[in-house]
C-alpha atoms as a PDB file:
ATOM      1  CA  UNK A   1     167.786 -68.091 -97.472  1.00  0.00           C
ATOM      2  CA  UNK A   2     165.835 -70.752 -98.724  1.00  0.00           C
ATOM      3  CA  UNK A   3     163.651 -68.726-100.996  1.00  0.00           C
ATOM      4  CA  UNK A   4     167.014 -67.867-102.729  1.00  0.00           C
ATOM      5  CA  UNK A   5     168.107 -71.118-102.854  1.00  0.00           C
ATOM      6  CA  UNK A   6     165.063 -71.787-104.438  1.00  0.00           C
ATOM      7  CA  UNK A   7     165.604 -69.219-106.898  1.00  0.00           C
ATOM      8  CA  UNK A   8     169.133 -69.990-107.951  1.00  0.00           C
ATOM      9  CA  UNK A   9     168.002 -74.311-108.509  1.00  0.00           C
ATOM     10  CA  UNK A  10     164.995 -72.323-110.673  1.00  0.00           C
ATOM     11  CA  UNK A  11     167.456 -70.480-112.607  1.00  0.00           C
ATOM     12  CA  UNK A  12     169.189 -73.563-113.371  1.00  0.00           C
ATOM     13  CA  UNK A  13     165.908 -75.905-114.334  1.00  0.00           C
ATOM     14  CA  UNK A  14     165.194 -73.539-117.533  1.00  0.00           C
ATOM     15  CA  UNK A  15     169.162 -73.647-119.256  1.00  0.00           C
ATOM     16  CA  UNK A  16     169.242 -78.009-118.327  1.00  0.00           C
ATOM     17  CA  UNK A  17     165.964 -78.541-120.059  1.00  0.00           C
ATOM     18  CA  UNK A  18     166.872 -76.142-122.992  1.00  0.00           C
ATOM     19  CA  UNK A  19     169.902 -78.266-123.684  1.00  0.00           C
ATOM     20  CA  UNK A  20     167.748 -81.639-123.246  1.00  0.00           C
ATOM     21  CA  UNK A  21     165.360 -80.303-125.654  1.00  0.00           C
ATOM     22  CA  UNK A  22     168.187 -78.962-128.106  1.00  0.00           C
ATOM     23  CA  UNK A  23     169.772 -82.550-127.921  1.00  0.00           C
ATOM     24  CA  UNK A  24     166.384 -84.154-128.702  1.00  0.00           C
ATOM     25  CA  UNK A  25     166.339 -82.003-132.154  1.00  0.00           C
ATOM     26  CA  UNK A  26     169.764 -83.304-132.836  1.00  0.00           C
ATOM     27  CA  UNK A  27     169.054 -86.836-132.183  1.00  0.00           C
ATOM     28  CA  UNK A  28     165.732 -86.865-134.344  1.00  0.00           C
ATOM     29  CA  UNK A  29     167.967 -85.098-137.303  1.00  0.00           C
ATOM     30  CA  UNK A  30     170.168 -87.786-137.115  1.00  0.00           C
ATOM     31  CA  UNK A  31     167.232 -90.465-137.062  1.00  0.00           C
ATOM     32  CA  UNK A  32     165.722 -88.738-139.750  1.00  0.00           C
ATOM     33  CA  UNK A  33     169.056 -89.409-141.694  1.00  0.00           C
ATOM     34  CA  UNK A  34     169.532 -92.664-140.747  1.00  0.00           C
ATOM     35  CA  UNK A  35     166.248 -93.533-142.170  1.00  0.00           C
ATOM     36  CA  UNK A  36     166.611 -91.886-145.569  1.00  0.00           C
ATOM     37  CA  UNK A  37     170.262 -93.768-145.449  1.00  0.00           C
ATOM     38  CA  UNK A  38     168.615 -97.046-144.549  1.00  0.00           C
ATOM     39  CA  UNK A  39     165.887 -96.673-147.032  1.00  0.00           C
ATOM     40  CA  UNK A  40     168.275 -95.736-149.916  1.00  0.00           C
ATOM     41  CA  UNK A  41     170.290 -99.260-149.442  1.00  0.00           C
ATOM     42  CA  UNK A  42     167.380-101.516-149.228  1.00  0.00           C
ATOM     43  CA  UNK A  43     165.834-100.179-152.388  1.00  0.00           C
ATOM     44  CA  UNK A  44     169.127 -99.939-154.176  1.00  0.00           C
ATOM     45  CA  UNK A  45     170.616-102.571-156.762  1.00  0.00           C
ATOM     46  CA  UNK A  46     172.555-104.989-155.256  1.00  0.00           C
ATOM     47  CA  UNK A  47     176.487-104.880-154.798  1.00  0.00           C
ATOM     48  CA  UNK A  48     178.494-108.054-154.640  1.00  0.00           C
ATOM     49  CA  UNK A  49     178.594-109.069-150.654  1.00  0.00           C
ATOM     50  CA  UNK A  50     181.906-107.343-149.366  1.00  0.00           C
ATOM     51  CA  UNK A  51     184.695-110.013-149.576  1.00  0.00           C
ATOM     52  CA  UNK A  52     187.615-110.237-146.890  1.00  0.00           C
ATOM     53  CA  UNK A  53     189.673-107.696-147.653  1.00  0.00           C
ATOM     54  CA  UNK A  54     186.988-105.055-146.537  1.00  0.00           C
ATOM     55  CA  UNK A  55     185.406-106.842-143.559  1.00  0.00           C
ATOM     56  CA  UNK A  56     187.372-105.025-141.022  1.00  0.00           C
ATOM     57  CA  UNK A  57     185.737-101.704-142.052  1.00  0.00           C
ATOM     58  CA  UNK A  58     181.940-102.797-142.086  1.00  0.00           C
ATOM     59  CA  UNK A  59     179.680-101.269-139.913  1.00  0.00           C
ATOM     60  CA  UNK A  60     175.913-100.255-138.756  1.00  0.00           C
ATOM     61  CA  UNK A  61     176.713 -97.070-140.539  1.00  0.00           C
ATOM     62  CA  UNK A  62     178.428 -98.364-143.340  1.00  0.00           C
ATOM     63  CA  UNK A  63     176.589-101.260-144.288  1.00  0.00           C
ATOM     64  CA  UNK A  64     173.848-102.498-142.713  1.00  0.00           C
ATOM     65  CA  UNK A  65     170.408-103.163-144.544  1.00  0.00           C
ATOM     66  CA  UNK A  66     172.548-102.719-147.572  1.00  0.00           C
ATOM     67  CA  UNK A  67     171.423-104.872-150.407  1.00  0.00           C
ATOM     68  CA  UNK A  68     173.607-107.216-151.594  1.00  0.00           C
ATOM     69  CA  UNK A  69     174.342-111.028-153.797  1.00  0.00           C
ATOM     70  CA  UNK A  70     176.509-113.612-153.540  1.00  0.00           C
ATOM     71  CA  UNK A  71     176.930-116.357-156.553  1.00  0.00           C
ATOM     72  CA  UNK A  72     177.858-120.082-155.009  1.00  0.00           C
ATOM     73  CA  UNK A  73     175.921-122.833-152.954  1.00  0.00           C
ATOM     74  CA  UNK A  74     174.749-123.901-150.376  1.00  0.00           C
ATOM     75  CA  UNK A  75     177.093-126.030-148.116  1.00  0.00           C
ATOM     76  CA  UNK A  76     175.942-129.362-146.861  1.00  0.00           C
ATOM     77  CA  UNK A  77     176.090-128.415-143.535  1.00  0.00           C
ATOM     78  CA  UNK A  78     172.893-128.608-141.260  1.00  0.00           C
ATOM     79  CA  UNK A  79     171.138-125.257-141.073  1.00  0.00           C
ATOM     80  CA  UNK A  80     170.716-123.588-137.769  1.00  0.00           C
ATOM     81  CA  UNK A  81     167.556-122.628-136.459  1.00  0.00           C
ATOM     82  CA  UNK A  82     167.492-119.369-134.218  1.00  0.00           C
ATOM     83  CA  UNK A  83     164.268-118.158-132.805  1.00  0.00           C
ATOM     84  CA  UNK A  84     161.839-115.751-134.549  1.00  0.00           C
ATOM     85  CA  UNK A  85     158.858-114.105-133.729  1.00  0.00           C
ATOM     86  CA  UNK A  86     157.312-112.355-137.001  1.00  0.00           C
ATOM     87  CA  UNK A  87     153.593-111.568-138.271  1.00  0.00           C
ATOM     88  CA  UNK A  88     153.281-115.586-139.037  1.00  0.00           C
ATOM     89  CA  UNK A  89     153.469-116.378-135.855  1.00  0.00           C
ATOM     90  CA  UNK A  90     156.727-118.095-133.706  1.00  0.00           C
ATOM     91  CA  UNK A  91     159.091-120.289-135.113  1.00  0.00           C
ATOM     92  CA  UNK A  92     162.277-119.984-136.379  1.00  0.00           C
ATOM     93  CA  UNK A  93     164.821-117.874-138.834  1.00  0.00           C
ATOM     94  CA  UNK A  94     166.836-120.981-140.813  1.00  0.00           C
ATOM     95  CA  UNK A  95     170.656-119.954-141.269  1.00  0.00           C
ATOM     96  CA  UNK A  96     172.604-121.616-143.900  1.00  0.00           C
ATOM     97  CA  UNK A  97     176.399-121.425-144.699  1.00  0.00           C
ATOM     98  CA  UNK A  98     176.560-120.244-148.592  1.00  0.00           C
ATOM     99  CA  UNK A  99     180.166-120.632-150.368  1.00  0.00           C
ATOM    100  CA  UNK A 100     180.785-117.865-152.470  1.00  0.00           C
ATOM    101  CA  UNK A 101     182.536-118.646-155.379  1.00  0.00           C
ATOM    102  CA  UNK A 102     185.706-115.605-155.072  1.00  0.00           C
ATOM    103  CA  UNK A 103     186.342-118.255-151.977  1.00  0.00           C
ATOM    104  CA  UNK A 104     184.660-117.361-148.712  1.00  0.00           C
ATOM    105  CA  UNK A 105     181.324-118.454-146.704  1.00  0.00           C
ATOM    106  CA  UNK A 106     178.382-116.386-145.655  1.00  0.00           C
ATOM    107  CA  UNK A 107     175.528-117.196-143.508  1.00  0.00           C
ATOM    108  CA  UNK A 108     172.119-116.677-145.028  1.00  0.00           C
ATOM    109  CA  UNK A 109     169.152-116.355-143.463  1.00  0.00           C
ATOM    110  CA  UNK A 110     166.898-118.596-145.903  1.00  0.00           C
ATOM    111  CA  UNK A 111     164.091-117.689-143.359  1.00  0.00           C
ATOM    112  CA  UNK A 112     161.344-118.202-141.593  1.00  0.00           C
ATOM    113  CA  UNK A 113     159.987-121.761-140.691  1.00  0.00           C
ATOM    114  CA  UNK A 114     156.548-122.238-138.683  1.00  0.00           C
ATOM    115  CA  UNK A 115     157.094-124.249-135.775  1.00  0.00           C
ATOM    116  CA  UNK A 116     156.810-127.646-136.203  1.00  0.00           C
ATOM    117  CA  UNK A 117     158.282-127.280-139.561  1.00  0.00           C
ATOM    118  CA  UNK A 118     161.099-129.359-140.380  1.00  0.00           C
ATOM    119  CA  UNK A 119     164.356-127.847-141.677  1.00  0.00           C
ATOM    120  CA  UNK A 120     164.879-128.474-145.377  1.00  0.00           C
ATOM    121  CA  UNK A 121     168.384-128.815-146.465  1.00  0.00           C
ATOM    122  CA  UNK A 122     170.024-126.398-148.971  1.00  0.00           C
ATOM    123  CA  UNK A 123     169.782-126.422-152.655  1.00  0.00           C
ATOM    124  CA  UNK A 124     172.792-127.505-154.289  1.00  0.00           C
ATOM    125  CA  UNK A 125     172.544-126.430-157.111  1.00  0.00           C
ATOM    126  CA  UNK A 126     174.886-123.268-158.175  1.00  0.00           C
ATOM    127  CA  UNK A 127     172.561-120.225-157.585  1.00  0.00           C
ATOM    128  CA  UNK A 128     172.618-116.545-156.715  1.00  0.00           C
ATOM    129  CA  UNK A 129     171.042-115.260-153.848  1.00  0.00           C
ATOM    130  CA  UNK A 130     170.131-111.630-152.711  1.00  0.00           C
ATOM    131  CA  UNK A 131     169.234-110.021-149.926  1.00  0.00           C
ATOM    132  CA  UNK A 132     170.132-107.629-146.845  1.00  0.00           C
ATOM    133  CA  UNK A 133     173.443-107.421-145.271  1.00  0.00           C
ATOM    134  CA  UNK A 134     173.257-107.997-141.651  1.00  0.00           C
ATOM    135  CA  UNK A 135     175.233-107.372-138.688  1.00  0.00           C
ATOM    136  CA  UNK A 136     175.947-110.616-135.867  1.00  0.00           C
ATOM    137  CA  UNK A 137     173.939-110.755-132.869  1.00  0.00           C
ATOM    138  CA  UNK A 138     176.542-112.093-130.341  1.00  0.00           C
ATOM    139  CA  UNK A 139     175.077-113.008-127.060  1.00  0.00           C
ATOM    140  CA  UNK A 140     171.117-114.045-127.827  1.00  0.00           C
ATOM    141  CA  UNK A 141     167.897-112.781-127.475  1.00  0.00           C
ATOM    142  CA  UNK A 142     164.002-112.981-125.840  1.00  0.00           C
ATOM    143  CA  UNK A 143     166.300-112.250-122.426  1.00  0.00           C
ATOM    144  CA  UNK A 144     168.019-115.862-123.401  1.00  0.00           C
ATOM    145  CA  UNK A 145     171.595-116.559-123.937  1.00  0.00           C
ATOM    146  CA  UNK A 146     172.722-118.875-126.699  1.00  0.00           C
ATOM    147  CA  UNK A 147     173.162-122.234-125.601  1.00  0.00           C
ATOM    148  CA  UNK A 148     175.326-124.092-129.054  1.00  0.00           C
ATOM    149  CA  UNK A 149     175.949-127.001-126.866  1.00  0.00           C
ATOM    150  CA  UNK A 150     172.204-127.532-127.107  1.00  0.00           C
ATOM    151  CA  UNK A 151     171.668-126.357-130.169  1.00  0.00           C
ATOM    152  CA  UNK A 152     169.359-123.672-128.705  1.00  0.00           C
ATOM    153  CA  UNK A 153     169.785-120.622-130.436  1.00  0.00           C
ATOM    154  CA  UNK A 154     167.732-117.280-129.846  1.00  0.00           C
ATOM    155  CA  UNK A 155     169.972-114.733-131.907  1.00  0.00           C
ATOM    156  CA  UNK A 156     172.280-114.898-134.968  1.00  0.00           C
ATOM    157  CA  UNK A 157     175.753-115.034-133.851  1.00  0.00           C
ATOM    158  CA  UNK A 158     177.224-115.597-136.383  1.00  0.00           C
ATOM    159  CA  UNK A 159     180.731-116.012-134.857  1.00  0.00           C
ATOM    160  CA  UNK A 160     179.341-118.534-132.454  1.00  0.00           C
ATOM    161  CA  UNK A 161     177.003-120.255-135.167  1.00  0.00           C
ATOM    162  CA  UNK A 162     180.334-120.775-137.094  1.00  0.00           C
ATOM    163  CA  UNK A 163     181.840-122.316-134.603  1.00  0.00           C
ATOM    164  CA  UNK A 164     179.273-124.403-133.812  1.00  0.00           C
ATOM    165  CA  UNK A 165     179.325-125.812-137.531  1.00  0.00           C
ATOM    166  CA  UNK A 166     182.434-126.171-137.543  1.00  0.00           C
ATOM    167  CA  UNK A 167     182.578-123.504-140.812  1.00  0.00           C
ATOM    168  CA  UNK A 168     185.956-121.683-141.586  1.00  0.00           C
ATOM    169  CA  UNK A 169     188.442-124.131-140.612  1.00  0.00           C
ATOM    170  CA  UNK A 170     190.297-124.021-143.652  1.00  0.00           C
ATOM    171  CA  UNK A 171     192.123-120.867-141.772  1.00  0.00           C
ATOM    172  CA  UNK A 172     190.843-117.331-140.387  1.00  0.00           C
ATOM    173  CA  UNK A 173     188.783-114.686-142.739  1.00  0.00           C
ATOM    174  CA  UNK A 174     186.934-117.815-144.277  1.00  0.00           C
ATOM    175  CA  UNK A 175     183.768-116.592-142.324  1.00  0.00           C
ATOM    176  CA  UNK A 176     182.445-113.209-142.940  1.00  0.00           C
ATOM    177  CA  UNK A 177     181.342-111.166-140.003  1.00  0.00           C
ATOM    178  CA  UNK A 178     177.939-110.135-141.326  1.00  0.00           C
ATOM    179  CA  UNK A 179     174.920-112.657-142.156  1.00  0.00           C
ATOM    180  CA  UNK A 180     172.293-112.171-144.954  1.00  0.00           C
ATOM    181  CA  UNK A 181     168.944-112.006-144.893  1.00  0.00           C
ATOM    182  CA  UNK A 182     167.873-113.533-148.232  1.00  0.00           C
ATOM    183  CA  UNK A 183     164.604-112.067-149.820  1.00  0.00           C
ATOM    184  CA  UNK A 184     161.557-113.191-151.632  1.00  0.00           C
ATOM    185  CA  UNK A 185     162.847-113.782-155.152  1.00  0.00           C
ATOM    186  CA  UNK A 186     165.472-115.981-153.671  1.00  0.00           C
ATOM    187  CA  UNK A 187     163.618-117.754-150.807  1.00  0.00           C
ATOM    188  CA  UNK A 188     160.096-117.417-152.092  1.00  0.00           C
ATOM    189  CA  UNK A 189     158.480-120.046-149.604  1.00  0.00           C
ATOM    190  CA  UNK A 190     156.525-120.930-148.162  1.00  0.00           C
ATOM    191  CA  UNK A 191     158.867-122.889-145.842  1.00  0.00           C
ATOM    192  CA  UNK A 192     161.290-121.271-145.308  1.00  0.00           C
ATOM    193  CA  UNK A 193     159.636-117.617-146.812  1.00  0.00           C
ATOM    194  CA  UNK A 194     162.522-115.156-146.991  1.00  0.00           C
ATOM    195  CA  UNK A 195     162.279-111.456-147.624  1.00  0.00           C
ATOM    196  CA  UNK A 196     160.630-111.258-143.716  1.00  0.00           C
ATOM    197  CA  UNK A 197     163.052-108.418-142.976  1.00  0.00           C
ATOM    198  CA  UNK A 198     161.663-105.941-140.761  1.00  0.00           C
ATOM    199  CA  UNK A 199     162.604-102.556-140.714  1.00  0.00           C
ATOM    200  CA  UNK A 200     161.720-100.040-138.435  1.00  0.00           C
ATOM    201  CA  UNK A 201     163.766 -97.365-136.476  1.00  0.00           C
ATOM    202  CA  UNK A 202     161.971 -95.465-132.847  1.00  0.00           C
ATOM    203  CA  UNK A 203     161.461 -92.429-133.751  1.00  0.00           C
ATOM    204  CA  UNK A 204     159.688 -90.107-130.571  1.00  0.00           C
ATOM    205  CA  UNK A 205     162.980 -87.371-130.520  1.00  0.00           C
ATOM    206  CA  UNK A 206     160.580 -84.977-131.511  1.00  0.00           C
ATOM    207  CA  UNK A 207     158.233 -85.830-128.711  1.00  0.00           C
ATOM    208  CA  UNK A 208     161.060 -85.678-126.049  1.00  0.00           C
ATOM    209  CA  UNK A 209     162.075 -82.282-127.344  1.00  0.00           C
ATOM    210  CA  UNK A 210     158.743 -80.770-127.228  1.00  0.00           C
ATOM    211  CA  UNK A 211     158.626 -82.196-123.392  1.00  0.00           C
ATOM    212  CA  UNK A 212     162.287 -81.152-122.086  1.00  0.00           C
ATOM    213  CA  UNK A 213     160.987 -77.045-123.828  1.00  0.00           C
ATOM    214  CA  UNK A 214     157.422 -77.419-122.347  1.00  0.00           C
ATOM    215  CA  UNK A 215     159.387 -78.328-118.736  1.00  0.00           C
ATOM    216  CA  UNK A 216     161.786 -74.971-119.641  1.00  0.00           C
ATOM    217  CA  UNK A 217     158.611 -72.647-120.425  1.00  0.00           C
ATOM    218  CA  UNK A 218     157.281 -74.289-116.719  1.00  0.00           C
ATOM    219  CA  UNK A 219     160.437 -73.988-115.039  1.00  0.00           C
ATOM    220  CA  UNK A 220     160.399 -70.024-115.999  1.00  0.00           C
ATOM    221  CA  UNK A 221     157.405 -69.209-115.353  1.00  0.00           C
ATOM    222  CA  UNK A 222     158.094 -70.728-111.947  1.00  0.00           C
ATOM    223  CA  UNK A 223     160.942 -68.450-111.803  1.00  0.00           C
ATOM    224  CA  UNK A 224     159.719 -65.685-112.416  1.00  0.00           C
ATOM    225  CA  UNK A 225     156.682 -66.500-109.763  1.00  0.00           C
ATOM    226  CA  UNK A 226     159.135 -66.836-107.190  1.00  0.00           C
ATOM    227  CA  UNK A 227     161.212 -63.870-108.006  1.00  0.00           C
ATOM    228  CA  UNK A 228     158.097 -61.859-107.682  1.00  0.00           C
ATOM    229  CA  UNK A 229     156.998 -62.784-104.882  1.00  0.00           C
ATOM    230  CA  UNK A 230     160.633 -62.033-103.786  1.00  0.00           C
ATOM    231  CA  UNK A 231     160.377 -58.728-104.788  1.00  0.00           C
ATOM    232  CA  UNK A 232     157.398 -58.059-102.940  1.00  0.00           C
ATOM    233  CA  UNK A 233     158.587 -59.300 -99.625  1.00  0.00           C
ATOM    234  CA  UNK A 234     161.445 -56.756-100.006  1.00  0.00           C
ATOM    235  CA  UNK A 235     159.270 -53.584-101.224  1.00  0.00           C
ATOM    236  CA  UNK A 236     156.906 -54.226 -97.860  1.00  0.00           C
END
């Protein structure tokens, strides 16, 4: 009885890690898009940053890393610093509310400052800036939650950074959802040194999938050890 228990959980093992392993070859062909996708937008021209009549339908998939430019200034409000660890060292990403001139505000990421560094304020002279389009980071970061009543910041929310600043009070849609991470041509440092964007997606699908089929080719052979051995219990 138990040997054919044993058997039947056997039987089972091989068809559970073939559709693991099948899943893992999905996944990594959808990575594998993802990438090219990612890779097209950041080393495409820039588009105008979406305005609000098309901020309801941006996404990760959509949008993000996308490069785009927005033609305004700088508001006068104080930049925000949110936490950053980068290949410089810690410190701090500097976000700065940017008024577009078709009539609506975007956060830029003017980035990074050393720490220690203080803030400069924003140009205010007209000016165009390009960079990445960004989705918010509600909640924080570094296993910290934003704290605006301190002024501590360890992601970029941009909903709560807003808020904060007291930015889109003139009525609703005068914020957009997204932020911008500003590159090297129009933050070209050294304090703050934009174009810091890092991108880089995990990609180990193809490792999974090769473990999940090496665990189906074990969990067969096991089978078929058992089954045996079965077999020759019955023929004696």
């Amino acid at each position: 009885m138990a040997r054919m228990a044993l058997l039947a959980l056997l039987a089972l093992l091989p068809f559970a890690f073939a559709v693991l392993g099948f899943w893992q070859v999905e996944r990594r062909a959808w990575k594998l898009d993802l990438i090219a996708r990612v890779d097209a937008r950041v080393h495409a021209d820039p588009v105008p940053a979406p305005g609000p009549t098309v901020w309801p339908s941006i996404s990760a998939a959509s949008s993000e890393y996308r490069r785009v430019s927005l033609s305004g200034r700088y508001l006068p409000a104080a930049g925000t610093l949110t936490k950053a660890v980068t290949g410089r060292g810690p410190g701090f990403w500097l976000i700065a509310p940017f008024r577009d001139e078709r009539g609506f505000t975007v956060l830029v990421n003017r980035g990074f400052l050393p720490e220690g560094q203080m803030a400069p304020a924003g140009p205010s002279s007209a000016r165009r800036v390009t960079g990445l389009l960004r989705l918010s980071e509600p909640g924080g970061g570094f296993l910290r939650s934003n704290d605006p009543a301190a002024g501590r910041w360890y992601s970029r929310d941009v909903a709560a950074i807003a808020q904060a600043r007291g930015l889109g009070e003139q009525g609703p849609g005068e914020v957009a959802p997204y932020f911008v991470d500003a590159d090297a041509a129009s933050e070209p440092g050294p304090s703050p040194q934009g174009g810091m964007t890092v991108i880089a997606f995990r990609n180990t699908h193809l490792i999974y999938a090769l473990t999940w089929f090496a665990l189906m080719a074990m969990s067969l052979w096991a089978l078929g050890f058992v089954w045996r051995g079965r077999r020759g219990d019955v023929d004696v």
